[in-house]
PDB file of N, CA and C in Angstrom:
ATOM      1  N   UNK A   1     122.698  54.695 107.915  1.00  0.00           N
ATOM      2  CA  UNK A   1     123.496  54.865 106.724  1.00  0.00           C
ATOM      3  C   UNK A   1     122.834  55.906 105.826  1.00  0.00           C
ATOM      4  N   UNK A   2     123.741  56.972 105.050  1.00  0.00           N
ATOM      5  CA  UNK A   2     122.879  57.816 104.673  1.00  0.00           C
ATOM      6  C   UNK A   2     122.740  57.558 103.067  1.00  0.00           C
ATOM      7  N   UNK A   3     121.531  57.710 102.549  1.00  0.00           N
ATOM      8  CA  UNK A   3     121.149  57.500 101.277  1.00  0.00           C
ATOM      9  C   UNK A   3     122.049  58.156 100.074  1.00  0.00           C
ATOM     10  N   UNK A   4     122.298  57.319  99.033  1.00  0.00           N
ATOM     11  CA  UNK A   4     122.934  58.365  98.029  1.00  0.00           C
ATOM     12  C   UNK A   4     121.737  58.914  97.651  1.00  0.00           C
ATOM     13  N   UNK A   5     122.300  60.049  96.937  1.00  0.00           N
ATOM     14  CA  UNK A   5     121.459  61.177  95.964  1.00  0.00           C
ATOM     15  C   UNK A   5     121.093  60.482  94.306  1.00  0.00           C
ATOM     16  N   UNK A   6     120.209  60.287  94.065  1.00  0.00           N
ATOM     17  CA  UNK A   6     120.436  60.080  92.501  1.00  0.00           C
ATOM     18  C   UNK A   6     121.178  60.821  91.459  1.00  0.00           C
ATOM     19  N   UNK A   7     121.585  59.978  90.664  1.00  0.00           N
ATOM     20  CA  UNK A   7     122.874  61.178  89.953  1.00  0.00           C
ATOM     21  C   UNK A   7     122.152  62.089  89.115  1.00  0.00           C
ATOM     22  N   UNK A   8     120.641  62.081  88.516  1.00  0.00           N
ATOM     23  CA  UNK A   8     119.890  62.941  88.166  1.00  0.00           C
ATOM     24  C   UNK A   8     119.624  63.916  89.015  1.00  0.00           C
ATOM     25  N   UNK A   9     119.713  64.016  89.932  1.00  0.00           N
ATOM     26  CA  UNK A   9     119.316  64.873  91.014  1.00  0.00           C
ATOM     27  C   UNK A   9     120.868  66.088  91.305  1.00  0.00           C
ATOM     28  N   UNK A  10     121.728  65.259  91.753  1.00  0.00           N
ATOM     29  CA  UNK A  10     123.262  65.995  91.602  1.00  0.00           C
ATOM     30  C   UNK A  10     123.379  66.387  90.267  1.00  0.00           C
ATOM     31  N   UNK A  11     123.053  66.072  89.007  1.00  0.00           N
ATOM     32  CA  UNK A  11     123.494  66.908  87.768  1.00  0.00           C
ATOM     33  C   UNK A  11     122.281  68.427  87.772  1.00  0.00           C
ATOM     34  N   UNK A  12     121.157  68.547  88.865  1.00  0.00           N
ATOM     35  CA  UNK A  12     120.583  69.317  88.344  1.00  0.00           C
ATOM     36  C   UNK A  12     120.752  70.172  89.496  1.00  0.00           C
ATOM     37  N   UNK A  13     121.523  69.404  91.013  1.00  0.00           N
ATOM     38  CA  UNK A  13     122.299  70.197  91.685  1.00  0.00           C
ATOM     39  C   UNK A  13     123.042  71.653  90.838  1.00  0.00           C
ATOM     40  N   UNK A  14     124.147  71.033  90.059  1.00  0.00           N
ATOM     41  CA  UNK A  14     125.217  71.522  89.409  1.00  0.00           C
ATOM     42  C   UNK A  14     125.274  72.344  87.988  1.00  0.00           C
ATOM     43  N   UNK A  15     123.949  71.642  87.337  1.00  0.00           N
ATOM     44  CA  UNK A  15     123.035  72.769  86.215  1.00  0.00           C
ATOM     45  C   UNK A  15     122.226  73.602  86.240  1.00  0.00           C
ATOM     46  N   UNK A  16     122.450  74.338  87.592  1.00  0.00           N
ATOM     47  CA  UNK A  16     121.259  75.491  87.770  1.00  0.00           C
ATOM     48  C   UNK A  16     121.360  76.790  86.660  1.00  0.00           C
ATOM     49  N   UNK A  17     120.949  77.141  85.821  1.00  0.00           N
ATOM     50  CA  UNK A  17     120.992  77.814  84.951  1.00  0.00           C
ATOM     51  C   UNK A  17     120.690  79.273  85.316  1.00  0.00           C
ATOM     52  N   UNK A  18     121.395  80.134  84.948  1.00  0.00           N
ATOM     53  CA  UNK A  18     121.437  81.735  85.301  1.00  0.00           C
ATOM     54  C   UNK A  18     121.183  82.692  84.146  1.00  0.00           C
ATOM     55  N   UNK A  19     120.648  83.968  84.358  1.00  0.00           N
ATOM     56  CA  UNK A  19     120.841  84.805  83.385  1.00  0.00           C
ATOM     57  C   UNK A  19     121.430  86.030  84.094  1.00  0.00           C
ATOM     58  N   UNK A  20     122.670  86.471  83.462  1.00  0.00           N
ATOM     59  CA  UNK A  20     123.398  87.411  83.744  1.00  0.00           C
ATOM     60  C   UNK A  20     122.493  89.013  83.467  1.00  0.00           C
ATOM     61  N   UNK A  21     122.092  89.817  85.315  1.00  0.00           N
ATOM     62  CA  UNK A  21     122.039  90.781  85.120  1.00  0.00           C
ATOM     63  C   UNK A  21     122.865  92.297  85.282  1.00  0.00           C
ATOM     64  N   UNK A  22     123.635  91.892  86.240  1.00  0.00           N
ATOM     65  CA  UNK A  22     124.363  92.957  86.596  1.00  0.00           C
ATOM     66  C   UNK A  22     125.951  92.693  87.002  1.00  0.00           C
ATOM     67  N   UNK A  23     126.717  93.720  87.871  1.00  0.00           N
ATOM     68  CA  UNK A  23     127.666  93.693  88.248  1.00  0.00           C
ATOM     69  C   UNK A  23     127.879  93.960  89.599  1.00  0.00           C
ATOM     70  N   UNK A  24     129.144  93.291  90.485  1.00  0.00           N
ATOM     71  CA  UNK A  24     128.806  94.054  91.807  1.00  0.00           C
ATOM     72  C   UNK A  24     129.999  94.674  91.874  1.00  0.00           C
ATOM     73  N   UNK A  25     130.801  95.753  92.412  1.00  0.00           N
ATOM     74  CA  UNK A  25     132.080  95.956  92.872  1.00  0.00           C
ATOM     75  C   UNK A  25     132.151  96.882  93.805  1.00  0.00           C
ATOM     76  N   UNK A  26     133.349  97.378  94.703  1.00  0.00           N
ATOM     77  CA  UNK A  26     133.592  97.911  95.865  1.00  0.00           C
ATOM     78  C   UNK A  26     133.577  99.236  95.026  1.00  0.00           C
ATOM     79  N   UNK A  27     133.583 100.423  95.861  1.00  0.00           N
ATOM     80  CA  UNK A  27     133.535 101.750  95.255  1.00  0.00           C
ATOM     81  C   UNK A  27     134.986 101.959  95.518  1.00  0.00           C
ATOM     82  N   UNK A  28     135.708 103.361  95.207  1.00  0.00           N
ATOM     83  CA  UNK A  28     136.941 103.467  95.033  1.00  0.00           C
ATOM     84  C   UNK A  28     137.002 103.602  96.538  1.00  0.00           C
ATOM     85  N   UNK A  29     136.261 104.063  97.134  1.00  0.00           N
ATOM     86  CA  UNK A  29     136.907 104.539  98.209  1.00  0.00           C
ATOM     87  C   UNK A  29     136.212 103.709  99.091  1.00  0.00           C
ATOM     88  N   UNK A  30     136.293 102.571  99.143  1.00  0.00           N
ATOM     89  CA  UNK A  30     136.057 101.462  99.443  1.00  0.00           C
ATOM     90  C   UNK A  30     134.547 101.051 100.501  1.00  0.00           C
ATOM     91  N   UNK A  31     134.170 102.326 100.903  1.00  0.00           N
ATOM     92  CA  UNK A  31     133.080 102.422 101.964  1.00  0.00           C
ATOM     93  C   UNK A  31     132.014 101.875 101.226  1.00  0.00           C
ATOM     94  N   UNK A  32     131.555 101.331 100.296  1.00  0.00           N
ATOM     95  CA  UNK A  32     130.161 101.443  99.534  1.00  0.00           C
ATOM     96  C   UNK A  32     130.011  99.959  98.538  1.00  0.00           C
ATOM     97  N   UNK A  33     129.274  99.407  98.103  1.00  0.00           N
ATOM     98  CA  UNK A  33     129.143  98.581  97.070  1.00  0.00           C
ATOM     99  C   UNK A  33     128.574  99.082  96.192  1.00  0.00           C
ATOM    100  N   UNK A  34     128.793  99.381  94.650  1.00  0.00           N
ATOM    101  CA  UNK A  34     128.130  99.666  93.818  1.00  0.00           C
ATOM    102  C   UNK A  34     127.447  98.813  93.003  1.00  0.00           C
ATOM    103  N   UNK A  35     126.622  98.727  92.811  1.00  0.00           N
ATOM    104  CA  UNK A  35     125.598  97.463  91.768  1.00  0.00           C
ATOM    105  C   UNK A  35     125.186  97.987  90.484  1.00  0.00           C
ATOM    106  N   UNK A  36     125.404  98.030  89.358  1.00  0.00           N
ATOM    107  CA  UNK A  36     125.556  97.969  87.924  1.00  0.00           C
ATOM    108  C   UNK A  36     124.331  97.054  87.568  1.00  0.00           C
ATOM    109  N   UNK A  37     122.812  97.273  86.787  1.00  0.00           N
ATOM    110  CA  UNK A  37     122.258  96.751  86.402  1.00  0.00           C
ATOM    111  C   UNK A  37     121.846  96.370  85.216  1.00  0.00           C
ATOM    112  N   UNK A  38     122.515  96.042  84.026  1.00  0.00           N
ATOM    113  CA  UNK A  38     121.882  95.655  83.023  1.00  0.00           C
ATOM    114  C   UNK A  38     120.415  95.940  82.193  1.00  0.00           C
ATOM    115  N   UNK A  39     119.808  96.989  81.683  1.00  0.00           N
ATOM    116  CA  UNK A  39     118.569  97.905  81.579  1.00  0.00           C
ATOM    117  C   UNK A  39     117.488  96.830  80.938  1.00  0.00           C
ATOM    118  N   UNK A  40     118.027  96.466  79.800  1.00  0.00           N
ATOM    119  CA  UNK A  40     117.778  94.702  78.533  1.00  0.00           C
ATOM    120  C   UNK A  40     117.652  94.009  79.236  1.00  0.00           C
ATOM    121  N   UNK A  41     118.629  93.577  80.206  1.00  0.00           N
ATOM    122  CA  UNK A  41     118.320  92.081  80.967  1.00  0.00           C
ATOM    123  C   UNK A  41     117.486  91.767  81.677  1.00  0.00           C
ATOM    124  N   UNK A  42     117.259  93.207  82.777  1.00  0.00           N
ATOM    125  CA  UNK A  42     116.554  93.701  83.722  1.00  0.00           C
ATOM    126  C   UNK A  42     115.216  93.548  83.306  1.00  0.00           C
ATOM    127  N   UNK A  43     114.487  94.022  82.338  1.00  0.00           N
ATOM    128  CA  UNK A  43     113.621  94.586  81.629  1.00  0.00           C
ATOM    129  C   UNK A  43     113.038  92.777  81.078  1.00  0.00           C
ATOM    130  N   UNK A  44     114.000  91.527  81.149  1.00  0.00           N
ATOM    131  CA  UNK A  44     113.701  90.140  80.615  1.00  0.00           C
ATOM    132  C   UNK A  44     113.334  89.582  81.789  1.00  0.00           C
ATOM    133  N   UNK A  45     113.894  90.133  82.660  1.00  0.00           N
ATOM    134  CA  UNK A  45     114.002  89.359  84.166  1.00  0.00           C
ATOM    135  C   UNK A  45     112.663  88.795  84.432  1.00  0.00           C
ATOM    136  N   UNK A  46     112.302  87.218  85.230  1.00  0.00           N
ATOM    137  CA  UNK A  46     111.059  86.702  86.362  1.00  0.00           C
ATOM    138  C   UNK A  46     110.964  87.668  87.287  1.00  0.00           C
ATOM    139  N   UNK A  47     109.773  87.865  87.482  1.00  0.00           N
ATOM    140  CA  UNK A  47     109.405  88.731  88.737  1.00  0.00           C
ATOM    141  C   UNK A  47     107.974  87.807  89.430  1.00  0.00           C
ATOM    142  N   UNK A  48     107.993  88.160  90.672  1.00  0.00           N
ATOM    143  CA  UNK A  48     106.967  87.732  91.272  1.00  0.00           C
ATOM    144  C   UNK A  48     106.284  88.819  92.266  1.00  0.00           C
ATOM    145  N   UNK A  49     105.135  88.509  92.362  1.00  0.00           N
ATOM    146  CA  UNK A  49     104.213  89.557  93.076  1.00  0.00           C
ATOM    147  C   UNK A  49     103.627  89.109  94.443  1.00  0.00           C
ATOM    148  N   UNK A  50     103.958  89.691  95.890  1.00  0.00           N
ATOM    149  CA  UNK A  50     103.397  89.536  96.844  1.00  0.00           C
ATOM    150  C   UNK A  50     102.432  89.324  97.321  1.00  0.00           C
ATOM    151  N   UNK A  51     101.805  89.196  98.491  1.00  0.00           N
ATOM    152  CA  UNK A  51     100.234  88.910  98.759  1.00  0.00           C
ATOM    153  C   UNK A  51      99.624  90.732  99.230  1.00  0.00           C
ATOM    154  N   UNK A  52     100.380  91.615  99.086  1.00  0.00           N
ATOM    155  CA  UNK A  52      99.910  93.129  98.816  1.00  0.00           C
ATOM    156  C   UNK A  52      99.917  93.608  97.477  1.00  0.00           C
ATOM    157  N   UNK A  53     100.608  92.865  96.377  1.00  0.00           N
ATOM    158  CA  UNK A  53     100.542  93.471  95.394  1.00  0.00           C
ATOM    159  C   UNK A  53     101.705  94.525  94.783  1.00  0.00           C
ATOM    160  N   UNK A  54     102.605  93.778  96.165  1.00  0.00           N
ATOM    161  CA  UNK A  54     104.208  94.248  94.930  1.00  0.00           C
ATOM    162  C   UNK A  54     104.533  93.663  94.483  1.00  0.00           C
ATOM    163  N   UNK A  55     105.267  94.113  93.225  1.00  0.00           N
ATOM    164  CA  UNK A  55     106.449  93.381  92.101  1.00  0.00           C
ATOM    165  C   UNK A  55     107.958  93.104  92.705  1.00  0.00           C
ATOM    166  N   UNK A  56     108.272  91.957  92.659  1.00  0.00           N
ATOM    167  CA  UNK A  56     109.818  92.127  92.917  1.00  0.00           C
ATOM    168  C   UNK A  56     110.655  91.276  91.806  1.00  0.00           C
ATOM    169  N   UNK A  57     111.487  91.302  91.576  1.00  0.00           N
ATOM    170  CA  UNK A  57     112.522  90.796  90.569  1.00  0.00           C
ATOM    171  C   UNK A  57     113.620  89.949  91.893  1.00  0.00           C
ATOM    172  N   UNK A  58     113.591  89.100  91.174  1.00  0.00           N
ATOM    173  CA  UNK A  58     114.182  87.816  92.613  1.00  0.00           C
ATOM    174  C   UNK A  58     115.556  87.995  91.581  1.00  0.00           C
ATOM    175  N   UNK A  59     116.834  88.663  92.152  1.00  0.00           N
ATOM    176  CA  UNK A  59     117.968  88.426  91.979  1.00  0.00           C
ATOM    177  C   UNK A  59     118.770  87.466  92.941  1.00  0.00           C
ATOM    178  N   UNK A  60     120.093  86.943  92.393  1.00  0.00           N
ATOM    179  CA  UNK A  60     121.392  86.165  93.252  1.00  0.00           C
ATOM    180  C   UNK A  60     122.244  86.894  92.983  1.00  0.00           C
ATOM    181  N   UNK A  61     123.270  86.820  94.371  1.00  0.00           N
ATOM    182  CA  UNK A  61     124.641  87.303  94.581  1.00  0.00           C
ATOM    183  C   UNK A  61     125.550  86.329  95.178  1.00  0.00           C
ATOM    184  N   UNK A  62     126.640  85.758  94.472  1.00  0.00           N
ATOM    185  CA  UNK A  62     127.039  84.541  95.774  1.00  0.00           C
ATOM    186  C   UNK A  62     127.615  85.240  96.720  1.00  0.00           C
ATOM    187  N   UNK A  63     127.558  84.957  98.050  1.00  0.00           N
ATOM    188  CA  UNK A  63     127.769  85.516  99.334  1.00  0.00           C
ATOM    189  C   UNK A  63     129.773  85.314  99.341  1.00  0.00           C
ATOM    190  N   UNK A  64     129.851  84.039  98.575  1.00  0.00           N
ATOM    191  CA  UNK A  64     131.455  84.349  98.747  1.00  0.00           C
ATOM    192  C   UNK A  64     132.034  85.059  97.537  1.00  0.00           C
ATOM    193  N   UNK A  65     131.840  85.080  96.471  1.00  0.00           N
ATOM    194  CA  UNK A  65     132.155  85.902  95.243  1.00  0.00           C
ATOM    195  C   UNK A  65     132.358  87.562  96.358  1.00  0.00           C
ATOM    196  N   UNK A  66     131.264  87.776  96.805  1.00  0.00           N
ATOM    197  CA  UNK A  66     130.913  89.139  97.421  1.00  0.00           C
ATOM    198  C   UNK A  66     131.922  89.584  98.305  1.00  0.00           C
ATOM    199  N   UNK A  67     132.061  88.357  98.872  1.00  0.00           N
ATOM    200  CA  UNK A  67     133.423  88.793 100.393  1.00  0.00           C
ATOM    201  C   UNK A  67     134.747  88.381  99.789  1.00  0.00           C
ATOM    202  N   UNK A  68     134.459  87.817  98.258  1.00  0.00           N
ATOM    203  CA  UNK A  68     136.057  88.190  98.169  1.00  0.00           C
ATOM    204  C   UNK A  68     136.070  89.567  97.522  1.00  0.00           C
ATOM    205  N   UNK A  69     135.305  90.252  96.859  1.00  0.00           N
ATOM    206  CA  UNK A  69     134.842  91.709  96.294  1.00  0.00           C
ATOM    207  C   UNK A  69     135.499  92.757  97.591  1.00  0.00           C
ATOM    208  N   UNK A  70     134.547  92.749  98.708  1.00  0.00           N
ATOM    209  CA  UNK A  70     134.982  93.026  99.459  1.00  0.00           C
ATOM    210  C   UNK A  70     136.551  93.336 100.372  1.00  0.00           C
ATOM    211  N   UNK A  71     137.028  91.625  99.823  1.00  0.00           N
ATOM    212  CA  UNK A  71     138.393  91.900 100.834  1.00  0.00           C
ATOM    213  C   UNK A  71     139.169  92.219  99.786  1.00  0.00           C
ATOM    214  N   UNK A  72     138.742  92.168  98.596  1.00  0.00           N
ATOM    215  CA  UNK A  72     139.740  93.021  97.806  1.00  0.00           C
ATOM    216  C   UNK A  72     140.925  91.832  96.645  1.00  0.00           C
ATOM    217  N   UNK A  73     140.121  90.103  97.163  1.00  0.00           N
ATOM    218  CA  UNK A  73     140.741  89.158  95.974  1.00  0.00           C
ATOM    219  C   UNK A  73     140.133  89.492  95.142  1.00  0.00           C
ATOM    220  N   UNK A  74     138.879  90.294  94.608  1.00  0.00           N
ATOM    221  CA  UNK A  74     138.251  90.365  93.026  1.00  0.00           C
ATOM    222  C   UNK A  74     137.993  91.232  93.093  1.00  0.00           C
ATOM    223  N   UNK A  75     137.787  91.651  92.212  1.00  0.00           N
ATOM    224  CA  UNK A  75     137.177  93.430  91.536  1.00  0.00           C
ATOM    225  C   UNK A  75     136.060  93.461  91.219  1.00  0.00           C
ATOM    226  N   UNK A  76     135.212  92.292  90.962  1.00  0.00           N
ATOM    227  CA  UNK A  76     133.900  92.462  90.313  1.00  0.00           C
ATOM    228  C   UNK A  76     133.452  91.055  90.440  1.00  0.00           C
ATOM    229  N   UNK A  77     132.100  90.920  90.821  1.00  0.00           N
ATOM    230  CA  UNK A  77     131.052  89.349  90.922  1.00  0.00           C
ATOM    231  C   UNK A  77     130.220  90.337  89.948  1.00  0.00           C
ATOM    232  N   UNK A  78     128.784  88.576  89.710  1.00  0.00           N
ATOM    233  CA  UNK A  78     127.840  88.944  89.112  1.00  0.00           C
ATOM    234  C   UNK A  78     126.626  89.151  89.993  1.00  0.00           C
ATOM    235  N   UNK A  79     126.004  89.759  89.177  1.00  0.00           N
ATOM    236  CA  UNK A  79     124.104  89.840  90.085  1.00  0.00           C
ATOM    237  C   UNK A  79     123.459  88.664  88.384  1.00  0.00           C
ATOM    238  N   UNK A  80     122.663  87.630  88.881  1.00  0.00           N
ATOM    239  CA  UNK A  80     122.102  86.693  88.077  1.00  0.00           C
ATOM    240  C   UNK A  80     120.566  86.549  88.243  1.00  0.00           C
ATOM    241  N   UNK A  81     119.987  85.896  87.771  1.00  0.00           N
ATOM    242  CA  UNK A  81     118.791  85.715  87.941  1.00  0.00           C
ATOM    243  C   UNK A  81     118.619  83.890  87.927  1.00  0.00           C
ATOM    244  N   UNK A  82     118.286  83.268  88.619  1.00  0.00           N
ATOM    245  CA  UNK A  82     117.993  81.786  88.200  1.00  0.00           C
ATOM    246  C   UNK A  82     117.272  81.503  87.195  1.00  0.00           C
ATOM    247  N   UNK A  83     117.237  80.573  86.515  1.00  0.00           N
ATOM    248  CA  UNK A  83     116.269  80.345  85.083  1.00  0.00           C
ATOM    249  C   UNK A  83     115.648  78.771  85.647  1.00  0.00           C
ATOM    250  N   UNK A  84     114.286  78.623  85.663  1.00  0.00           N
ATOM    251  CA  UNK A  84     114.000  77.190  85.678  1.00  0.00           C
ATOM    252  C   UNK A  84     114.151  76.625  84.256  1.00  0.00           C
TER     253      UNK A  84
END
């Protein structure tokens, strides 16, 4: 029998908190994705550093927001950042 989830646990499922950095959308001529970055937001963003000693900025894209971008149901998703 499988265990429920505690409902503290599912509310923090469902409250993952984001900070809006960018934009995604198809180019006109549809071959390309263009990504729009936010310079302010960007510039607030978590970053974390590798075991060589690069910087990276850990962005999200939802994978279905994207493929509906793609097939042409939306014009525009976001690029976010998670917030703990």
């Amino acid at each position: 029998m499988a265990k429920n989830k505690p409902a503290k646990d599912m509310m923090n499922d469902v409250e993952n908190k984001t900070n809006l950095v960018g934009y995604v959308r198809k180019s006109n001529a549809g071959g390309a994705v263009k990504v729009s970055i936010n310079t302010d937001a960007f510039t607030e963003c978590e970053t974390y550093v590798t075991s060589d000693g690069q910087e990276y900025v850990p962005l999200i894209i939802s994978v279905n927001a994207l493929n509906k971008v793609l097939d042409g149901e939306r014009v525009v998703t976001t690029i976010s950042q998670m917030v703990d």
